[in-house]
PDB file of N, CA and C in Angstrom:
ATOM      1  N   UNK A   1       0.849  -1.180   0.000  1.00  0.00           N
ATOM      2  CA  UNK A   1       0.000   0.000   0.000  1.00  0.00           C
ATOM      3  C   UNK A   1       0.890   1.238   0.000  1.00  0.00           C
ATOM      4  N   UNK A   2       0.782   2.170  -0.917  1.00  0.00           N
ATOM      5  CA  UNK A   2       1.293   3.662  -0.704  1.00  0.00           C
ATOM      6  C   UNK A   2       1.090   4.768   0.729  1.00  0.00           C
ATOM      7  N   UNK A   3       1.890   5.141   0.424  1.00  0.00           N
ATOM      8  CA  UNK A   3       1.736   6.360   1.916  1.00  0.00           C
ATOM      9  C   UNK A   3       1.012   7.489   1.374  1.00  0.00           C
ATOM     10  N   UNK A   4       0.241   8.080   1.646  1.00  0.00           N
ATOM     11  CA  UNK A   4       0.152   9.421   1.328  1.00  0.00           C
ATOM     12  C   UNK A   4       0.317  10.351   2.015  1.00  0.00           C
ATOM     13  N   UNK A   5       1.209  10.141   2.986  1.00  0.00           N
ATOM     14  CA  UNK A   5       1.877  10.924   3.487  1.00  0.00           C
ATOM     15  C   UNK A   5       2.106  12.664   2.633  1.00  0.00           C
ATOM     16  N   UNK A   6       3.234  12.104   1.570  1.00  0.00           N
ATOM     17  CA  UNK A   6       3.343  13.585   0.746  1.00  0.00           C
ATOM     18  C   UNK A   6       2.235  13.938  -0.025  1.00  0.00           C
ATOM     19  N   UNK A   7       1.508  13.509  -0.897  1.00  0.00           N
ATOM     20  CA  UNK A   7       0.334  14.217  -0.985  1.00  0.00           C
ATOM     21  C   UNK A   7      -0.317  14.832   0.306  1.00  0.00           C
ATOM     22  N   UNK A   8      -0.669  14.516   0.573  1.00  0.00           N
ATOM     23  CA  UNK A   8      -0.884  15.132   1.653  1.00  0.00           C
ATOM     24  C   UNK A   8      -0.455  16.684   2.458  1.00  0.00           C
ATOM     25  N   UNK A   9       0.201  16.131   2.795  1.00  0.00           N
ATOM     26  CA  UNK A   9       1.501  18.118   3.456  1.00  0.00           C
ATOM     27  C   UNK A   9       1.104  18.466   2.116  1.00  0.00           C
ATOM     28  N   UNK A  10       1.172  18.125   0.829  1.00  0.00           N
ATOM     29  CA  UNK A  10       1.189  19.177  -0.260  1.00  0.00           C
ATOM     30  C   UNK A  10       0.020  19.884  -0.717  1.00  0.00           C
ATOM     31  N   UNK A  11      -0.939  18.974  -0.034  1.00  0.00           N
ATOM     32  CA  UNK A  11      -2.330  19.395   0.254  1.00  0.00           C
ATOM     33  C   UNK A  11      -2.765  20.354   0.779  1.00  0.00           C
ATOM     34  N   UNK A  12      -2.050  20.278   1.759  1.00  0.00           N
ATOM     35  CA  UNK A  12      -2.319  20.906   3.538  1.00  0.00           C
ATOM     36  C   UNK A  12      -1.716  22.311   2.980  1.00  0.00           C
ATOM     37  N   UNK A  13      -0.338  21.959   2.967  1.00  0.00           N
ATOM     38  CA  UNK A  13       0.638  23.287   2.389  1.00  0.00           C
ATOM     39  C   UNK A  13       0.015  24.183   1.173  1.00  0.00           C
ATOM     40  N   UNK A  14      -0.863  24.040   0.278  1.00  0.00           N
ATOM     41  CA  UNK A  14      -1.737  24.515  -0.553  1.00  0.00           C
ATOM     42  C   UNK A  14      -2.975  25.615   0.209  1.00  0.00           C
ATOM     43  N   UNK A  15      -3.503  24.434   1.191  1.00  0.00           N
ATOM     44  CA  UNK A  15      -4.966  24.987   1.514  1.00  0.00           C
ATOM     45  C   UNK A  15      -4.874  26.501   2.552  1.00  0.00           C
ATOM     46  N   UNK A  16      -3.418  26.252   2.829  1.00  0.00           N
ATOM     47  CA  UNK A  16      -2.800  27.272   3.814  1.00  0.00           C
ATOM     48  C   UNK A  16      -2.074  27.981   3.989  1.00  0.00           C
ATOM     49  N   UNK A  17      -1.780  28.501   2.210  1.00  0.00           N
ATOM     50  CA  UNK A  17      -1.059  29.056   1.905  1.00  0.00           C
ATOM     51  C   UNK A  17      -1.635  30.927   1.596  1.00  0.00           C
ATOM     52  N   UNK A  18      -1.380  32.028   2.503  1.00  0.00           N
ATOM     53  CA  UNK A  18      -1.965  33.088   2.005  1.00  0.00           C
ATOM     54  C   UNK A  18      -1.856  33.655   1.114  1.00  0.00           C
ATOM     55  N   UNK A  19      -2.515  35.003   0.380  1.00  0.00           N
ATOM     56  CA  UNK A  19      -2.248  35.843  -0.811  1.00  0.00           C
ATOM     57  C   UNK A  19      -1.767  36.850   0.308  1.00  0.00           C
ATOM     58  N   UNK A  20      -0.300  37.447  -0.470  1.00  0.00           N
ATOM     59  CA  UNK A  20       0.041  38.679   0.064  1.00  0.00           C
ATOM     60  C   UNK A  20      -1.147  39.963  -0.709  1.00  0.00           C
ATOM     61  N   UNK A  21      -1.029  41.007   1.130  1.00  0.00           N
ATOM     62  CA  UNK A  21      -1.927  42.426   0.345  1.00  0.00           C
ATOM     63  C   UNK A  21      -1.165  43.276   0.320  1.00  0.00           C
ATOM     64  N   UNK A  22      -1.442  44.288  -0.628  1.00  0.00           N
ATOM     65  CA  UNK A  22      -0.483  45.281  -0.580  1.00  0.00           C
ATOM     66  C   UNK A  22      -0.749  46.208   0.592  1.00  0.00           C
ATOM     67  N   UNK A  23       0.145  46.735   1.430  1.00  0.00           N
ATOM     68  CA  UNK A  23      -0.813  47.337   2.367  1.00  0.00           C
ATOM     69  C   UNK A  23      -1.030  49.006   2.132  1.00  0.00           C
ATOM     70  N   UNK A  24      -1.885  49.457   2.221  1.00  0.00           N
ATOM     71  CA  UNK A  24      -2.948  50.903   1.794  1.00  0.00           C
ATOM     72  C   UNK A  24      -2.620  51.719   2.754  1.00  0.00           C
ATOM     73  N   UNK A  25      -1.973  52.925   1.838  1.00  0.00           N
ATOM     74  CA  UNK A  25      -2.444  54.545   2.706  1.00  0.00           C
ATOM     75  C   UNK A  25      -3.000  54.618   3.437  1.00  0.00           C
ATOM     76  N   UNK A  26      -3.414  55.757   4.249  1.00  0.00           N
ATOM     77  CA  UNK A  26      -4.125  55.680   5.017  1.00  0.00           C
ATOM     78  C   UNK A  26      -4.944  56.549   4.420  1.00  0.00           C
ATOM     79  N   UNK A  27      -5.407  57.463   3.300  1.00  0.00           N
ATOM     80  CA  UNK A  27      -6.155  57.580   2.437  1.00  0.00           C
ATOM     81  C   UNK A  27      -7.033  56.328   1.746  1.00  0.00           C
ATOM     82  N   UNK A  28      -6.282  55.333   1.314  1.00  0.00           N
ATOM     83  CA  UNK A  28      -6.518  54.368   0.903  1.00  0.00           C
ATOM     84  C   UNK A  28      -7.765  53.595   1.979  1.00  0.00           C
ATOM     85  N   UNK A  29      -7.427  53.707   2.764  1.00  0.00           N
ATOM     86  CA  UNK A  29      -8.146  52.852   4.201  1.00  0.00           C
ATOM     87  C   UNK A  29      -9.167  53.768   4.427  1.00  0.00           C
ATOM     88  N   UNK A  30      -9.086  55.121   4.612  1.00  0.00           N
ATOM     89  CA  UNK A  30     -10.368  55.997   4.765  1.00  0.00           C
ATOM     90  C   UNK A  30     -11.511  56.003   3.750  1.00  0.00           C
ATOM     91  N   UNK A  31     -10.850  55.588   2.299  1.00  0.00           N
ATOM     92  CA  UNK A  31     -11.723  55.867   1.186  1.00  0.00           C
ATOM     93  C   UNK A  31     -12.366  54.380   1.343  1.00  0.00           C
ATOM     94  N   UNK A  32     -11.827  53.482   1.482  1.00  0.00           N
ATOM     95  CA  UNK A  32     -12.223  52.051   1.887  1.00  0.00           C
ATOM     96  C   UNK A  32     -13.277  51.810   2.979  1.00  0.00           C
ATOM     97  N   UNK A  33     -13.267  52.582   3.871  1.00  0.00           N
ATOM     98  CA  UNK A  33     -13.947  52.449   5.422  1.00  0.00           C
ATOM     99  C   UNK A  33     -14.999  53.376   4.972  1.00  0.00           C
ATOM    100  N   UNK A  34     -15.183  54.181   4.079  1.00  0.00           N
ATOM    101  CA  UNK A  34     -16.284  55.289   3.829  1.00  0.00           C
ATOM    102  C   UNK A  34     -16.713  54.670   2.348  1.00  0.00           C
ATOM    103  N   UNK A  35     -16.969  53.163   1.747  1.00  0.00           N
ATOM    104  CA  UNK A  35     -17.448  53.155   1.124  1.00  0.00           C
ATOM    105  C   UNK A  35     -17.626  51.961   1.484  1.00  0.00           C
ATOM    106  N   UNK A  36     -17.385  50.804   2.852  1.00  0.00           N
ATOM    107  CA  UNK A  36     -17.574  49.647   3.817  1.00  0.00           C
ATOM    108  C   UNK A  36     -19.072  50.706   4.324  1.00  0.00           C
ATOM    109  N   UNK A  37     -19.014  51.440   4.931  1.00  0.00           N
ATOM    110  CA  UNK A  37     -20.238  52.726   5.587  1.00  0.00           C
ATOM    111  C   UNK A  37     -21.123  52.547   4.830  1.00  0.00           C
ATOM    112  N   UNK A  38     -21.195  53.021   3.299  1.00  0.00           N
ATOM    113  CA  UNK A  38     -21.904  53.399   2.413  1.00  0.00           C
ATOM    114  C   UNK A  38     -22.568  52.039   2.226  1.00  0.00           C
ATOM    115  N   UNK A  39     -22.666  51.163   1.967  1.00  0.00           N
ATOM    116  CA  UNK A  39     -22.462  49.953   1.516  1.00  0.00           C
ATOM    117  C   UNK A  39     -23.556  49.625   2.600  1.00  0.00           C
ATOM    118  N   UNK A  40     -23.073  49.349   3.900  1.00  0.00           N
ATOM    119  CA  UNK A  40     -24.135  48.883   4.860  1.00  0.00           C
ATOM    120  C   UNK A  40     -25.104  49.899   5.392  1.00  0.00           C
ATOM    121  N   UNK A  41     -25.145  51.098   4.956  1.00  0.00           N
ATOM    122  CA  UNK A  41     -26.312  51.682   4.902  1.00  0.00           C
ATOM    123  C   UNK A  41     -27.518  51.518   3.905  1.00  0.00           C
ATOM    124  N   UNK A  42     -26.237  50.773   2.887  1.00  0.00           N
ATOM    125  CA  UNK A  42     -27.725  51.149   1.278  1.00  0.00           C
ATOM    126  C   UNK A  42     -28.269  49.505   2.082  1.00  0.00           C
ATOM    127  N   UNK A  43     -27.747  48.439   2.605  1.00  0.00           N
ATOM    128  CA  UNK A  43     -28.372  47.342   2.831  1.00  0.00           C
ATOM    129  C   UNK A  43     -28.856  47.127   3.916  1.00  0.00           C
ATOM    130  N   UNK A  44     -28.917  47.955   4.866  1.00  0.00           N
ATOM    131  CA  UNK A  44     -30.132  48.514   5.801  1.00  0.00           C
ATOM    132  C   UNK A  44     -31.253  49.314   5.760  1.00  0.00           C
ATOM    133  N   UNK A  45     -31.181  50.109   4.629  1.00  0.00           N
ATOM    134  CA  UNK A  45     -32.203  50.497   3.625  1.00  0.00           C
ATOM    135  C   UNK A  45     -33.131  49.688   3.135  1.00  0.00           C
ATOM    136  N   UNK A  46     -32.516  48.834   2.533  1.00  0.00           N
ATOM    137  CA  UNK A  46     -33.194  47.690   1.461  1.00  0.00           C
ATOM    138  C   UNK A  46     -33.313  46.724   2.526  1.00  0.00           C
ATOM    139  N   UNK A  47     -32.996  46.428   3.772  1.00  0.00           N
ATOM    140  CA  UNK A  47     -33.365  45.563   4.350  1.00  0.00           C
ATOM    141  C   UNK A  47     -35.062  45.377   5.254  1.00  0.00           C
ATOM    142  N   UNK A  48     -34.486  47.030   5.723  1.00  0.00           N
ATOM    143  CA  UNK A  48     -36.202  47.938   6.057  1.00  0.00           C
ATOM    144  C   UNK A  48     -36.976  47.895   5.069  1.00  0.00           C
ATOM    145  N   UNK A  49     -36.679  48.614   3.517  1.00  0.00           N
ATOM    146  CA  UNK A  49     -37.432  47.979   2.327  1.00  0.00           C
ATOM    147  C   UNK A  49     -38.673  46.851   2.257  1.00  0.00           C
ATOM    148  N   UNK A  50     -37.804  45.980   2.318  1.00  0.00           N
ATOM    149  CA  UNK A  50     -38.270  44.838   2.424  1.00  0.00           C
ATOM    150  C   UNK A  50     -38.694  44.035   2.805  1.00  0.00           C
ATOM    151  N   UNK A  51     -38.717  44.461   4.142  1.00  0.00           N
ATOM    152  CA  UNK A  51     -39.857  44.341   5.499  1.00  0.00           C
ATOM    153  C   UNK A  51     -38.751  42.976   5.826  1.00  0.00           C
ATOM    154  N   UNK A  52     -37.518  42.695   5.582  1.00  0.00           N
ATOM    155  CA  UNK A  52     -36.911  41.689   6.376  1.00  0.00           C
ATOM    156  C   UNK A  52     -36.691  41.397   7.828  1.00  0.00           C
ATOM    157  N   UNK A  53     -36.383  42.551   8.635  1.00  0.00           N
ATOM    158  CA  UNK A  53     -36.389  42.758   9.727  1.00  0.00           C
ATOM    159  C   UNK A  53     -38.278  42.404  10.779  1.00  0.00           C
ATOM    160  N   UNK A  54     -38.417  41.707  11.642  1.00  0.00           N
ATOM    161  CA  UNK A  54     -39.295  41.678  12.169  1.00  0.00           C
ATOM    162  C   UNK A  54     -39.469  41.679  13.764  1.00  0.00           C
ATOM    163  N   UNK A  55     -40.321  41.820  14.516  1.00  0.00           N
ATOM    164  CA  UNK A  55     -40.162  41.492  15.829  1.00  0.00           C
ATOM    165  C   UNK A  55     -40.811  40.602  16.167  1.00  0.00           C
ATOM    166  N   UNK A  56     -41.077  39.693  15.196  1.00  0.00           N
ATOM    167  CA  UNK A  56     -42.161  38.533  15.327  1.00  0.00           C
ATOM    168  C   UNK A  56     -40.967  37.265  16.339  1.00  0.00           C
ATOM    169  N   UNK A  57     -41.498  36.591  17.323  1.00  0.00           N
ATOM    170  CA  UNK A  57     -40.739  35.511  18.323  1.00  0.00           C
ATOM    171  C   UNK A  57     -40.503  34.480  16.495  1.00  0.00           C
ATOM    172  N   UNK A  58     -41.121  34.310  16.209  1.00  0.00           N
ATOM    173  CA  UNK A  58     -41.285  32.903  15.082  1.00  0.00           C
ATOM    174  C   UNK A  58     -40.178  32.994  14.122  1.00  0.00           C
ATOM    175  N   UNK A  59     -39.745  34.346  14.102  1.00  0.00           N
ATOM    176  CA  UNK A  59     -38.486  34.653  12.777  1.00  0.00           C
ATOM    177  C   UNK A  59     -37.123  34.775  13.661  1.00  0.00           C
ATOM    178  N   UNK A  60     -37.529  35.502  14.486  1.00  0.00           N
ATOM    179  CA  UNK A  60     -36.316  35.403  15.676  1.00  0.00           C
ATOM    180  C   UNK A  60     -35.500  36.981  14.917  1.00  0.00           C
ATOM    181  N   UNK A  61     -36.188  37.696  14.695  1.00  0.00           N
ATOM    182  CA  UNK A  61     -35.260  38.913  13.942  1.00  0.00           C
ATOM    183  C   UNK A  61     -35.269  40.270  15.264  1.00  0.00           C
ATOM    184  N   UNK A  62     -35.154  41.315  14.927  1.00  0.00           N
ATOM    185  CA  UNK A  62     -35.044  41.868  15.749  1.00  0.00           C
ATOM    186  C   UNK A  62     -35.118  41.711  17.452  1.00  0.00           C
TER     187      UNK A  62
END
């Protein structure tokens, strides 16, 4: 019977391997964090919209 030992680690060593980020201005990070803002406002909007939110016990939402 074979080992699979090395498949394996080469597996492992794959699944856990990170992407480098470049790291951002701090312009970069403000314009980022003010459009993260923007973003979860328009989908708290549309969430009220949409009557998703409830205080009903049965949905368990609010």
């Amino acid at each position: 019977m074979k080992s699979n030992r090395v498949i394996n680690r080469h597996r492992k060593e794959q699944l856990t391997e990170t992407i480098p980020h470049p790291s951002l201005s701090k312009e970069e990070r403000a314009r980022q964090h003010q459009q993260d803002k923007e973003f979860i406002k328009a989908m708290n909007e549309l969430t009220t919209k949409a009557g998703l939110l409830s205080d009903d016990p049965y949905f368990g939402g609010v």
